[in-house]
C-alpha atoms as a PDB file:
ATOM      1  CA  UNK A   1     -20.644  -7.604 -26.817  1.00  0.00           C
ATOM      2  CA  UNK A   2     -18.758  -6.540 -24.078  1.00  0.00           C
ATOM      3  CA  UNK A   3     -15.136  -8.492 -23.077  1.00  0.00           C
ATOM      4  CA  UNK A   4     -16.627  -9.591 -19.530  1.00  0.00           C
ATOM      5  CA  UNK A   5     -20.194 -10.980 -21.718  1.00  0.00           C
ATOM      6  CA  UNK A   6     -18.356 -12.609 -24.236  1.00  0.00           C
ATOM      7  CA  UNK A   7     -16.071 -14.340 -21.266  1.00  0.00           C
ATOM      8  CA  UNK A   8     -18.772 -15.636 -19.573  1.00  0.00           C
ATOM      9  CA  UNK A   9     -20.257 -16.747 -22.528  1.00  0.00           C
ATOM     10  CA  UNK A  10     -17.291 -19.088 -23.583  1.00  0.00           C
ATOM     11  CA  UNK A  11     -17.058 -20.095 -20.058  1.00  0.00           C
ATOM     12  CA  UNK A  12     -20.469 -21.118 -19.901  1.00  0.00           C
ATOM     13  CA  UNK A  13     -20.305 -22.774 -22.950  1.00  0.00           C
ATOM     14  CA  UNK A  14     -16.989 -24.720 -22.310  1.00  0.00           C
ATOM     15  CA  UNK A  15     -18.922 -25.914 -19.228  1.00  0.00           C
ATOM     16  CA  UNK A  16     -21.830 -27.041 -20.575  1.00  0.00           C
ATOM     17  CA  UNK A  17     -19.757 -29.133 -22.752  1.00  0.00           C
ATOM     18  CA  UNK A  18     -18.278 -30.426 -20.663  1.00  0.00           C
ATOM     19  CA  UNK A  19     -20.803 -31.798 -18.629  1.00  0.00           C
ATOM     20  CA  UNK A  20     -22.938 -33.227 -21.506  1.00  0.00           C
ATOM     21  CA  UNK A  21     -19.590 -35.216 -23.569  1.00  0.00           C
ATOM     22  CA  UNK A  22     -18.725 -35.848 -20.162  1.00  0.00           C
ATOM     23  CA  UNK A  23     -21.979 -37.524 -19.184  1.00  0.00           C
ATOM     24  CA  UNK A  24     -22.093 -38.916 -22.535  1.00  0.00           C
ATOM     25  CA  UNK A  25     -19.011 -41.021 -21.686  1.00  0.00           C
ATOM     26  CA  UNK A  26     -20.140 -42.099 -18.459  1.00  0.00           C
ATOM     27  CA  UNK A  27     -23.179 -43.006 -19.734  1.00  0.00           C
ATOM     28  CA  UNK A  28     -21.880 -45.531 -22.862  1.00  0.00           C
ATOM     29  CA  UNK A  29     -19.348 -47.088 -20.587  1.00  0.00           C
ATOM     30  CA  UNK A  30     -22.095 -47.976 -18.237  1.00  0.00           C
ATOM     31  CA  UNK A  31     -24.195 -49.656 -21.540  1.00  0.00           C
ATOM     32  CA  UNK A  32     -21.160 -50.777 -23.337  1.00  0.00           C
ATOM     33  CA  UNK A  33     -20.022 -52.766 -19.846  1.00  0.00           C
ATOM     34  CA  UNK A  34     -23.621 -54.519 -19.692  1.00  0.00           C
ATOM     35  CA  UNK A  35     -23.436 -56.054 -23.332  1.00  0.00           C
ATOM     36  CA  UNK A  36     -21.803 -60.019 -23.059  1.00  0.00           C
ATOM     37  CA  UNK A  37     -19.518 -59.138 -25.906  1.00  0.00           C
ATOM     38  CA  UNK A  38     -17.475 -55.955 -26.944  1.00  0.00           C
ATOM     39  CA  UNK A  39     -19.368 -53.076 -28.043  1.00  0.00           C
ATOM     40  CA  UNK A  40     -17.138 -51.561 -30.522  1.00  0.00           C
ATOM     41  CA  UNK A  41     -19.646 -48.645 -31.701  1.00  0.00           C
ATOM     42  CA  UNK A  42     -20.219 -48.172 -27.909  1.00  0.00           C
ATOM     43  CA  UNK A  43     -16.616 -48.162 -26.988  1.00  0.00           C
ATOM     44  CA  UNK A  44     -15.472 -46.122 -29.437  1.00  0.00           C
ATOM     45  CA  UNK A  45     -18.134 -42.987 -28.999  1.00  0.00           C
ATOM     46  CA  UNK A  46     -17.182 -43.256 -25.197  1.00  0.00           C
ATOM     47  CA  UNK A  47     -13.683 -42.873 -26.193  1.00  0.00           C
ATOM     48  CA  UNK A  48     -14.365 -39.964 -28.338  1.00  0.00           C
ATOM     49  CA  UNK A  49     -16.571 -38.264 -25.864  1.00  0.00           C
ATOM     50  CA  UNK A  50     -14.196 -39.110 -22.946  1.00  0.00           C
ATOM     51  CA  UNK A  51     -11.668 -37.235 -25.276  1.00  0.00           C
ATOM     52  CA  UNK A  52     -13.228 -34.595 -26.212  1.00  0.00           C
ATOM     53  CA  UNK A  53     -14.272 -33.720 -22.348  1.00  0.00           C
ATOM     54  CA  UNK A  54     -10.605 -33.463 -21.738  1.00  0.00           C
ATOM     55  CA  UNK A  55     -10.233 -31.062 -24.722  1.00  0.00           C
ATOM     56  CA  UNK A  56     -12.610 -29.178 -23.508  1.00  0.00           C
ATOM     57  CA  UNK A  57     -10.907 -28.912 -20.034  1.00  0.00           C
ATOM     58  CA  UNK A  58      -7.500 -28.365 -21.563  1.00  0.00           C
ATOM     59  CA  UNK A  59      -8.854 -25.273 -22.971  1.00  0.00           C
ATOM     60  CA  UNK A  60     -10.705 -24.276 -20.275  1.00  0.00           C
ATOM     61  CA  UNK A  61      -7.586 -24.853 -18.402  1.00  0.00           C
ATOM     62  CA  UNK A  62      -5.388 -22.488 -20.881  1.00  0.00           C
ATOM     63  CA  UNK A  63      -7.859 -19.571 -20.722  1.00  0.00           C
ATOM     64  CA  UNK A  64      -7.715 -19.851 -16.938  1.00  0.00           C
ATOM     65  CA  UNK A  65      -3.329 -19.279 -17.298  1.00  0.00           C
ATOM     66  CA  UNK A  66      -4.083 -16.402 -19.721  1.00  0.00           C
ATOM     67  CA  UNK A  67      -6.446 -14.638 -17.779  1.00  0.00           C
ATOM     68  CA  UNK A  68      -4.448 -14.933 -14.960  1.00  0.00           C
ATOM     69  CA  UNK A  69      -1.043 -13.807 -16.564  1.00  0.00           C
ATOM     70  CA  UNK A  70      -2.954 -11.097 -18.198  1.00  0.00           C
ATOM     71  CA  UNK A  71      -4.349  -9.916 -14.878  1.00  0.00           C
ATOM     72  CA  UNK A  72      -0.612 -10.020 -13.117  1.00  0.00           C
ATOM     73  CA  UNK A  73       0.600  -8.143 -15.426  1.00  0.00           C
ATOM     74  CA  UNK A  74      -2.339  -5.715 -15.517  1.00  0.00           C
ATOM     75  CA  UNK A  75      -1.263  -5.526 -11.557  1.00  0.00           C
ATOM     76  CA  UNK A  76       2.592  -4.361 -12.626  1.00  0.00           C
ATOM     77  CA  UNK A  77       1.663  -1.976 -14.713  1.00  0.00           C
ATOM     78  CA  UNK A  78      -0.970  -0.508 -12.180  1.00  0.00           C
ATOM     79  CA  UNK A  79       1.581  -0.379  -9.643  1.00  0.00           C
ATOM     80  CA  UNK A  80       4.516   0.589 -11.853  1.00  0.00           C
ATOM     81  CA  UNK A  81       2.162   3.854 -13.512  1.00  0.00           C
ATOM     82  CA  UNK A  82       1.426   4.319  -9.669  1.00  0.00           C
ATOM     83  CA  UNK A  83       5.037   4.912  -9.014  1.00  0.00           C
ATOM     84  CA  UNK A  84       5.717   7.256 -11.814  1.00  0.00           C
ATOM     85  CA  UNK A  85       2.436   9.340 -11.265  1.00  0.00           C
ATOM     86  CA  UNK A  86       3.860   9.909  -8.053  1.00  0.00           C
ATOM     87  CA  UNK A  87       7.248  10.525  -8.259  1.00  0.00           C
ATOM     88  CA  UNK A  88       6.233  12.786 -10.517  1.00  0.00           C
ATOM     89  CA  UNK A  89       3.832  14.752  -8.276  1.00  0.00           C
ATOM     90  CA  UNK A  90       7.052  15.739  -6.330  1.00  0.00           C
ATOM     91  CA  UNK A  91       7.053  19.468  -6.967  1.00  0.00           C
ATOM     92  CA  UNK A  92      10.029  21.605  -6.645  1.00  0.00           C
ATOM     93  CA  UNK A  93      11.184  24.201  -4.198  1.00  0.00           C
ATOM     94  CA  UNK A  94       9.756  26.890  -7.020  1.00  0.00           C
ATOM     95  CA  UNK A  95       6.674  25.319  -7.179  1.00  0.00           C
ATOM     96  CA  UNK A  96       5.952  24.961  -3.500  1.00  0.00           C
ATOM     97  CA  UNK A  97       7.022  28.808  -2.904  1.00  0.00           C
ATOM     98  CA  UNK A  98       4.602  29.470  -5.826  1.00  0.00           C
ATOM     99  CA  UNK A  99       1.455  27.677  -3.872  1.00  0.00           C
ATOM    100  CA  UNK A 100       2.434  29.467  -0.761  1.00  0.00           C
ATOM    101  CA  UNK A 101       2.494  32.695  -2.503  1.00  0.00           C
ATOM    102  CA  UNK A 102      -1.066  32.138  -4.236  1.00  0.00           C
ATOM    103  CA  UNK A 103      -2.615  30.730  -1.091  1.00  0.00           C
ATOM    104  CA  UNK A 104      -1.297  33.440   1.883  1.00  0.00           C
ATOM    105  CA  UNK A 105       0.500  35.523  -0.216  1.00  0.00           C
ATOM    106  CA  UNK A 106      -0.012  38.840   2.153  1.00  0.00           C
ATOM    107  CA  UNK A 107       0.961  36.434   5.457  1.00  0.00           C
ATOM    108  CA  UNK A 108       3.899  36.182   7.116  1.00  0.00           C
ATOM    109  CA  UNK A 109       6.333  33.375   6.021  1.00  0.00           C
ATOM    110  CA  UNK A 110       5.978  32.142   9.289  1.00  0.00           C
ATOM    111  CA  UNK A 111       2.701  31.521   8.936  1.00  0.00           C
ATOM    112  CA  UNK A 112       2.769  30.307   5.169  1.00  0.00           C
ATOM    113  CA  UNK A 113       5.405  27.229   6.316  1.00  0.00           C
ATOM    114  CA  UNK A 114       2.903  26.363   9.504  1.00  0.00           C
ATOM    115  CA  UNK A 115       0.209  25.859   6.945  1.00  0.00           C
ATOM    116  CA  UNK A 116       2.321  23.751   4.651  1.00  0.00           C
ATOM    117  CA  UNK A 117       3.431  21.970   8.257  1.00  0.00           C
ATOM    118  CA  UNK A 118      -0.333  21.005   8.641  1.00  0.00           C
ATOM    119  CA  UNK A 119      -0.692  20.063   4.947  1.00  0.00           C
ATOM    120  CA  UNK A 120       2.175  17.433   5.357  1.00  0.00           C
ATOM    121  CA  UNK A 121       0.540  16.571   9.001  1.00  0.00           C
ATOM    122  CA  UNK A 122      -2.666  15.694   7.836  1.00  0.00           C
ATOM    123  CA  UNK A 123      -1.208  14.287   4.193  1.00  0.00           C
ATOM    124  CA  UNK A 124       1.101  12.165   6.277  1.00  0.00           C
ATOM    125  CA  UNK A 125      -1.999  10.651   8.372  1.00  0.00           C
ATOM    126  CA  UNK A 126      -3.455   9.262   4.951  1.00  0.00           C
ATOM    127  CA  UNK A 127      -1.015   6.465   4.107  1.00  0.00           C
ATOM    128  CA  UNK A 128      -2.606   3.999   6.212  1.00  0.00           C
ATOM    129  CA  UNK A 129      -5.926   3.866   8.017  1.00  0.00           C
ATOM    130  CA  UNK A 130      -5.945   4.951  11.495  1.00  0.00           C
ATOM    131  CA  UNK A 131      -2.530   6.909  11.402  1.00  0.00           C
ATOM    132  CA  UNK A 132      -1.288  10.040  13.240  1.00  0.00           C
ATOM    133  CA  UNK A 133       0.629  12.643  11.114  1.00  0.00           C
ATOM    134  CA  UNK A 134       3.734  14.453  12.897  1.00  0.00           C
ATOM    135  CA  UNK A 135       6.046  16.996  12.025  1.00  0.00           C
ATOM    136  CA  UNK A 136       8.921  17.637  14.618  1.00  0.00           C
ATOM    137  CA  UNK A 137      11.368  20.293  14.193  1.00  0.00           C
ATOM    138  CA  UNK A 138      14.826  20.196  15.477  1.00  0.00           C
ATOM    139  CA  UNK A 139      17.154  22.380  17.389  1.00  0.00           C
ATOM    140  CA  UNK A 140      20.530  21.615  16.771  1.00  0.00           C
ATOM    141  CA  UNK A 141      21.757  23.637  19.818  1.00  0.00           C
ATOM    142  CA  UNK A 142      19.864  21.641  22.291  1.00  0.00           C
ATOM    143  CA  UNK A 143      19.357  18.589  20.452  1.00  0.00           C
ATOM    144  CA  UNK A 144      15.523  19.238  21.707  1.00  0.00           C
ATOM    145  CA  UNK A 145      12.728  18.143  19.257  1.00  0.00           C
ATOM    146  CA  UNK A 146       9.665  20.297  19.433  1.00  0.00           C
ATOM    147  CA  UNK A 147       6.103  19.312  17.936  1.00  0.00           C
ATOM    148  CA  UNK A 148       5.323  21.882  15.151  1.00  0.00           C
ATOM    149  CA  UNK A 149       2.427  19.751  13.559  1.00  0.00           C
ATOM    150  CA  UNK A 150       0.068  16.634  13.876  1.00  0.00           C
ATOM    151  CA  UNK A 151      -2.932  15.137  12.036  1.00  0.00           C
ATOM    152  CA  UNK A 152      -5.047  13.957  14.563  1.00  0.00           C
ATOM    153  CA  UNK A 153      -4.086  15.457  17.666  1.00  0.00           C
ATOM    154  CA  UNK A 154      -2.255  13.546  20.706  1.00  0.00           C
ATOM    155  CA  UNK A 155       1.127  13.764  19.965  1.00  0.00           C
ATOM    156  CA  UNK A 156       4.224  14.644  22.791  1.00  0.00           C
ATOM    157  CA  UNK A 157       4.795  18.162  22.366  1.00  0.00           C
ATOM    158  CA  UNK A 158       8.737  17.671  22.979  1.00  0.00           C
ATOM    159  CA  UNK A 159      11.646  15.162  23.072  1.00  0.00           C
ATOM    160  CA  UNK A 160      14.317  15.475  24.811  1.00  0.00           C
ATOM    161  CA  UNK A 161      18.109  14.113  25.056  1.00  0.00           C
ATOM    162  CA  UNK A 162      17.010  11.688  27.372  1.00  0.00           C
ATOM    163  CA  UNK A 163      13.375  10.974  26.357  1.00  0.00           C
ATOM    164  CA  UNK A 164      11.908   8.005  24.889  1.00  0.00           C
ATOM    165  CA  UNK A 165      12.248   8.105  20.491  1.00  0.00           C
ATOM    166  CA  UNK A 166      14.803  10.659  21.032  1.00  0.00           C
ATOM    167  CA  UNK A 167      17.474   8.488  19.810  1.00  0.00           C
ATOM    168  CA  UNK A 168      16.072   7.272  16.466  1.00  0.00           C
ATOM    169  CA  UNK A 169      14.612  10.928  15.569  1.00  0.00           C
ATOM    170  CA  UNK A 170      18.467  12.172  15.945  1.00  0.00           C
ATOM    171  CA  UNK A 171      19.760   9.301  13.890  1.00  0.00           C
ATOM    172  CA  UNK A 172      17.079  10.429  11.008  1.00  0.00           C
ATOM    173  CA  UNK A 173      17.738  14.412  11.617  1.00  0.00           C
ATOM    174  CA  UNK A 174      21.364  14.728  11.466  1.00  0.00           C
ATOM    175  CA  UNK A 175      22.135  10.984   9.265  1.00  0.00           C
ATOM    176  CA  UNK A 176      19.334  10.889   7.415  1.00  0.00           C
ATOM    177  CA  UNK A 177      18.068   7.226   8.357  1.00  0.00           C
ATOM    178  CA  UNK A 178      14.531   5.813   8.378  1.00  0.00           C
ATOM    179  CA  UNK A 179      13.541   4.432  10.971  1.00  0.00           C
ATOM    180  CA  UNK A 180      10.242   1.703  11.049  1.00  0.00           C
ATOM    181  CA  UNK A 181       9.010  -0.337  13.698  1.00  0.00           C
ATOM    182  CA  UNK A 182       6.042  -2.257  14.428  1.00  0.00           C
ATOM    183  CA  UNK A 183       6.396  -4.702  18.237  1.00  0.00           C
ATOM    184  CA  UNK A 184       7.045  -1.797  20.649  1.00  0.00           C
ATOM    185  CA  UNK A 185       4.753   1.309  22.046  1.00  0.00           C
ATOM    186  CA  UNK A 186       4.901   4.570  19.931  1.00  0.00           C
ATOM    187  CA  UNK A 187       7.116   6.869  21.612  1.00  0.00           C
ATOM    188  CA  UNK A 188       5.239   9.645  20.066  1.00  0.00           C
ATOM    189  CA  UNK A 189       1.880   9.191  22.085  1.00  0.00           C
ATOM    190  CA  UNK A 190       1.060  10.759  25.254  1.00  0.00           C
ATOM    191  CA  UNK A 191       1.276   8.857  28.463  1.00  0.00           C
ATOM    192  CA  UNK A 192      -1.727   7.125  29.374  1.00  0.00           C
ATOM    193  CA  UNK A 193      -3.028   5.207  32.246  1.00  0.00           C
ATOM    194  CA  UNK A 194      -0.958   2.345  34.168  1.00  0.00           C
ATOM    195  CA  UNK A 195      -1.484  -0.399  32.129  1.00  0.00           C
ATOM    196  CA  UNK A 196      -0.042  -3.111  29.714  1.00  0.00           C
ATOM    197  CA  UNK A 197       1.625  -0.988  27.060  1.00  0.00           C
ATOM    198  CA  UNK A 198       0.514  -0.981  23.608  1.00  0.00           C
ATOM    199  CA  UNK A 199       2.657  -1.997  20.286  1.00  0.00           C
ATOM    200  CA  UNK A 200       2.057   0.409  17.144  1.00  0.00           C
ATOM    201  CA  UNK A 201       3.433   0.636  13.958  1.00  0.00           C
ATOM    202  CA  UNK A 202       6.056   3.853  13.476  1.00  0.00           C
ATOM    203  CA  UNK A 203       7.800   5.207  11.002  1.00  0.00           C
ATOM    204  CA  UNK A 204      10.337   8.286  11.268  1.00  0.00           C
ATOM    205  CA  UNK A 205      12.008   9.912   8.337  1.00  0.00           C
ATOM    206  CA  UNK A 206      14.398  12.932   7.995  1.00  0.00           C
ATOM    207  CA  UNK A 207      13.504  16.404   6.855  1.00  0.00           C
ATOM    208  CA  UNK A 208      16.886  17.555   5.709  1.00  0.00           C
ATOM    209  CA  UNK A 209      18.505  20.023   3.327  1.00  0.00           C
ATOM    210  CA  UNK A 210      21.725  18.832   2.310  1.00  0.00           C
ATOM    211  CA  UNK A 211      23.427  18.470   5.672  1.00  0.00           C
ATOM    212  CA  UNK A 212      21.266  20.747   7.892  1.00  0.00           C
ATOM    213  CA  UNK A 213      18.489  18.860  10.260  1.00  0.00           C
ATOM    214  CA  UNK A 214      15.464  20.701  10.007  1.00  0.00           C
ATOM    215  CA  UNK A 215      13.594  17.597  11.885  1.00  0.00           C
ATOM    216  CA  UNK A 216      11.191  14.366  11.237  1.00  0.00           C
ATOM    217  CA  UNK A 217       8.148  13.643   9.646  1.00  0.00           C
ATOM    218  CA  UNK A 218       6.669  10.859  11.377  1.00  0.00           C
ATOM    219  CA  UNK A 219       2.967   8.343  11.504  1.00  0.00           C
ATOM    220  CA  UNK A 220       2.507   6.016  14.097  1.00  0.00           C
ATOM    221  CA  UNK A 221      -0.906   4.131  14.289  1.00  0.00           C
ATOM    222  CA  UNK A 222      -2.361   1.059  16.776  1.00  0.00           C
ATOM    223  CA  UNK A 223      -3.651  -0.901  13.925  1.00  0.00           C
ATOM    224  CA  UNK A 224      -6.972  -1.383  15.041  1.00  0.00           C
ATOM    225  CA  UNK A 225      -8.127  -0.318  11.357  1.00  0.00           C
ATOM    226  CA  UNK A 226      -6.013  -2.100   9.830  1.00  0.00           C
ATOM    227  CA  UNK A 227      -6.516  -5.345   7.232  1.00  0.00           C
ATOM    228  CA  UNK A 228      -6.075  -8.488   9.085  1.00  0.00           C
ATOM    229  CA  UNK A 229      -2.343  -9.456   9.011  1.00  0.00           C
ATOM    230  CA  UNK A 230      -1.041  -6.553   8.396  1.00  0.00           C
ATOM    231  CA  UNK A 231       0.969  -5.466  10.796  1.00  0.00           C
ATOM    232  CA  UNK A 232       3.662  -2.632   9.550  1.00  0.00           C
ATOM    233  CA  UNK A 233       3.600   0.228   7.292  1.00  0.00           C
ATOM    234  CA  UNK A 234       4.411  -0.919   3.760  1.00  0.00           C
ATOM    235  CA  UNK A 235       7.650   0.509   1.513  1.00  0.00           C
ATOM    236  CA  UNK A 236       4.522   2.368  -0.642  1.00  0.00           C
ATOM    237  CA  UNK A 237       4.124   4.007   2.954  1.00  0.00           C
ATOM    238  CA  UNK A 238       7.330   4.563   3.609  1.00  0.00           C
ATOM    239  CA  UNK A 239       8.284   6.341  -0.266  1.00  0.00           C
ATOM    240  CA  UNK A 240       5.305   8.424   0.162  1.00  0.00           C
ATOM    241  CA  UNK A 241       6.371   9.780   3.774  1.00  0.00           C
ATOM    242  CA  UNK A 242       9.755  10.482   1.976  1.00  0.00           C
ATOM    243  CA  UNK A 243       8.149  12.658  -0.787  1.00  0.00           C
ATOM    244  CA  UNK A 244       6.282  14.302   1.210  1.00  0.00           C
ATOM    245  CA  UNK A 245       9.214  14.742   3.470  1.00  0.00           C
ATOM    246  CA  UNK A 246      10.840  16.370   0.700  1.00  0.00           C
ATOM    247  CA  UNK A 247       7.697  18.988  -0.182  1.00  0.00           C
ATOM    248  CA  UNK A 248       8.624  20.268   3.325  1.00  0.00           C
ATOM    249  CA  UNK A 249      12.035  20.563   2.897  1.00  0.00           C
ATOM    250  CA  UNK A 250      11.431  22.523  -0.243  1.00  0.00           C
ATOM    251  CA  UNK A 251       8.718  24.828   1.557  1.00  0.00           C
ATOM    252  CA  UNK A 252      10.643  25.077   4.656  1.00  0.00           C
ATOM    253  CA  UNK A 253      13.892  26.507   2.900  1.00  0.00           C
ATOM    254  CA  UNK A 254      14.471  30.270   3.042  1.00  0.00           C
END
């Protein structure tokens, strides 16, 4: 017998008892209050039957804690093995310069990075519903932030010094902050038609080796697919834009 048979078993079992000790009880309480004198046989099976229905219920009542504990803690460990599996899918600068070589290994490096650019693009799209993958890179010189890849299309193709997002992509390129955001328009989509503007949930992290910028990754999304309530990109998000962040760092470094 499986574990979900036999627990519907003993559930249906601690029911039915106690529905029938239960009724039981009602039932010689109802006789035993119709007799002109004290019923003591009467009396005393009600009591018992009264008492064992709340035994029955007490149990019933345990199983219910245990089942729950067990499945909380069933939900930590899922999440915690979650972590590990993918902090440990983090793969090294060797590693990535080993895919590259076995996928385009007689291309120019040039075009080996833009692949894994589109990789992270379209990887970077798939940590919430409905998101838009972006890589940016960024030129120190003119502070200029050009559009290198994106997962769907739509993005800006540039940002400049005075643009829109410029300001938080420069904190995360040269400081390495993270930026996240969820009541405002994403500065990252095109201009559409006059109209009342539309709040979407962003997040911006830095692509950075040691101290040099190399740019942002970045998802913003209008939420339209998303569960009801939710209204911002969770910290799961957020750690798997930064490891993924860091696979283009290590592909991206000559």
């Amino acid at each position: 017998m499986t574990p979900e048979r036999k627990n519907k078993v003993i559930e249906a079992a601690l029911t039915t008892l106690a529905i029938i000790f239960g009724s039981v009880a009602f039932a010689l309480s109802v006789v035993a209050g119709q007799t002109p004198s004290i019923n003591w046989p009467l009396l005393i099976a009600g009591i018992i039957s009264t008492a064992i229905t709340l035994v029955v219920a007490a149990v019933e009542k345990v199983r219910a804690n245990k089942l729950r504990a067990a499945t909380e803690q069933l939900a930590r460990d899922s999440e915690a093995r979650y972590e590990l599996l993918v902090s440990g899918l983090t793969p090294s600068a060797k590693h990535v310069a080993a895919i590259a070589g076995l996928t385009a290994a007689s291309a120019p490096l040039e075009t080996q990075r833009g692949r894994l650019d589109q990789s992270v693009a379209v990887s970077a799209s798939g940590v919430a519903p409905g998101s838009r993958g972006m890589f940016y890179r960024y030129d120190q010189a003119t502070a200029v932030f050009t559009l290198a890849a994106e997962w769907p299309g739509g993005a800006r193709q540039q940002f400049g010094p005075n643009d829109p997002g410029h300001f938080p992509m420069k904190r995360a390129a040269e400081d390495g902050f993270v930026f996240e955001a969820d009541d405002r328009p994403s500065p990252f989509k095109q201009p559409a038609a006059p109209g009342p503007p539309q709040e979407h949930a962003v997040v911006i992290v830095p692509v950075r080796v040691g101290t040099l910028a190399i740019g942002v990754l970045a998802v913003d999304s209008d939420r339209s697919s998303w569960p009801t309530g939710v209204t911002a990109y969770s910290n799961r998000d957020i750690r798997q834009l930064l490891l993924l962040a860091d696979l283009l760092t290590a592909g991206l470094t000559p």
